[in-house]
Protein backbone atom coordinates (compact mmCIF):
# COMPACT_ATOMS: atom_id res chain seq x y z
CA UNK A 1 -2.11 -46.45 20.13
CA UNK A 2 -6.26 -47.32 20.31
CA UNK A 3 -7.28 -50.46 18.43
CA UNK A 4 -9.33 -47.76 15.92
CA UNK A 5 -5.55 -46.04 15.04
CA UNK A 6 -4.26 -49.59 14.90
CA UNK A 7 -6.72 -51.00 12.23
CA UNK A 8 -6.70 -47.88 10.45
CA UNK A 9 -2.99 -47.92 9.89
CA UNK A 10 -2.78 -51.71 9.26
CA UNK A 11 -6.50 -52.17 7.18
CA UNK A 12 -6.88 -50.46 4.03
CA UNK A 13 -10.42 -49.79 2.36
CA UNK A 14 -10.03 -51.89 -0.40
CA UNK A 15 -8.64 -55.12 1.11
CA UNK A 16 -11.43 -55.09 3.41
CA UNK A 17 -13.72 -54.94 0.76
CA UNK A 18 -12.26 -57.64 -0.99
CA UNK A 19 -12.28 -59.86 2.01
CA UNK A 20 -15.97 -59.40 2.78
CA UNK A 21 -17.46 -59.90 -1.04
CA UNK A 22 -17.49 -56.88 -2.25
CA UNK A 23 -16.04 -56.78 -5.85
CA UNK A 24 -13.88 -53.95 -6.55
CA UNK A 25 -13.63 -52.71 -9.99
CA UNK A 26 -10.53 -50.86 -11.88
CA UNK A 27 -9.63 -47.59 -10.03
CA UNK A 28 -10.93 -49.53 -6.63
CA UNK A 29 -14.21 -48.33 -7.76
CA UNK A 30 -17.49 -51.00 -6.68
CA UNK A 31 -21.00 -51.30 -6.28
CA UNK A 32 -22.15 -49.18 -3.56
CA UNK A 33 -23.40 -51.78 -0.56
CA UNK A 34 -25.39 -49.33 0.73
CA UNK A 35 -27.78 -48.99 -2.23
CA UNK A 36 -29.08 -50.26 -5.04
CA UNK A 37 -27.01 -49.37 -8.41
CA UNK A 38 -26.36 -50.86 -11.29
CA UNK A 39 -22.92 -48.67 -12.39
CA UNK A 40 -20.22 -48.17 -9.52
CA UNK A 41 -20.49 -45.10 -7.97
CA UNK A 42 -18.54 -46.03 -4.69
CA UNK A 43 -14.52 -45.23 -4.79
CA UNK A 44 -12.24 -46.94 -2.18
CA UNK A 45 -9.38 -45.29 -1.27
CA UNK A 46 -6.83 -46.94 0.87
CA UNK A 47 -7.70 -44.85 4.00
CA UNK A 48 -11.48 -44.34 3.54
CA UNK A 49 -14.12 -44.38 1.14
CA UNK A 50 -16.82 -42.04 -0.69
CA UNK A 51 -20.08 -43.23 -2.18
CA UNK A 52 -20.98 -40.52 -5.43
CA UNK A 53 -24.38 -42.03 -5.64
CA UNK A 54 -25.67 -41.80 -2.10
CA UNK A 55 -23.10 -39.87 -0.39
CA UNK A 56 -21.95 -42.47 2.38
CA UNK A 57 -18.66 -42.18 3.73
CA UNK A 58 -16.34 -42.88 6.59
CA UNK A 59 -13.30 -45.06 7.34
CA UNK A 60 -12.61 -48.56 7.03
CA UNK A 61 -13.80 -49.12 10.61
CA UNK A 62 -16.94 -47.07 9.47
CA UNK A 63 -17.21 -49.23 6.19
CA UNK A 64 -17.02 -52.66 7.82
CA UNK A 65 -19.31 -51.30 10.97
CA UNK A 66 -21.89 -50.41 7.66
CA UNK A 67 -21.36 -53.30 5.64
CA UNK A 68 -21.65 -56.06 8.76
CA UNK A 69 -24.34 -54.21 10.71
CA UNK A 70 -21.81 -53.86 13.60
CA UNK A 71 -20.52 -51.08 16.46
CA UNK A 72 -17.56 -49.63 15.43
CA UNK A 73 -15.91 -51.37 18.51
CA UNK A 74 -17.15 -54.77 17.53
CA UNK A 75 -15.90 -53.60 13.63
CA UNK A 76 -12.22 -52.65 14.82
CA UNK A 77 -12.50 -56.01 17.19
């Protein structure tokens, strides 16, 4: 098993979220990081996440890689 399979089985969307600031709302719905917004727009599902507003999307090795301005190697890390 690759450290990407490992993190994606062990690291759900919305934890890692949580852990890095971002406040997640009823239905794991938050404040797209990715844009400005006033109303969340971005849904976190437990194995990857969809922005309605701007269309982002990916994993939560693609979220945190996003989010913290990092490869995805140094996000899985």
């Amino acid at each position: 098993m690759t450290i990407f399979e490992e993190v994606k089985e062990l690291v759900d969307v919305p934890t890692a979220a949580r852990h890095y600031g971002v406040e997640v709302h009823r239905g794991n719905m938050a404040l797209c990081p990715f844009h400005r917004e006033r109303h969340p727009s971005c849904k976190l599902y437990n194995d990857h996440y969809y922005c309605f507003g701007c269309e982002e999307h990916g994993d939560v090795i693609d979220f945190m890689s996003k989010l913290c301005s990092l490869s995805q190697k140094e996000a899985a890390e």
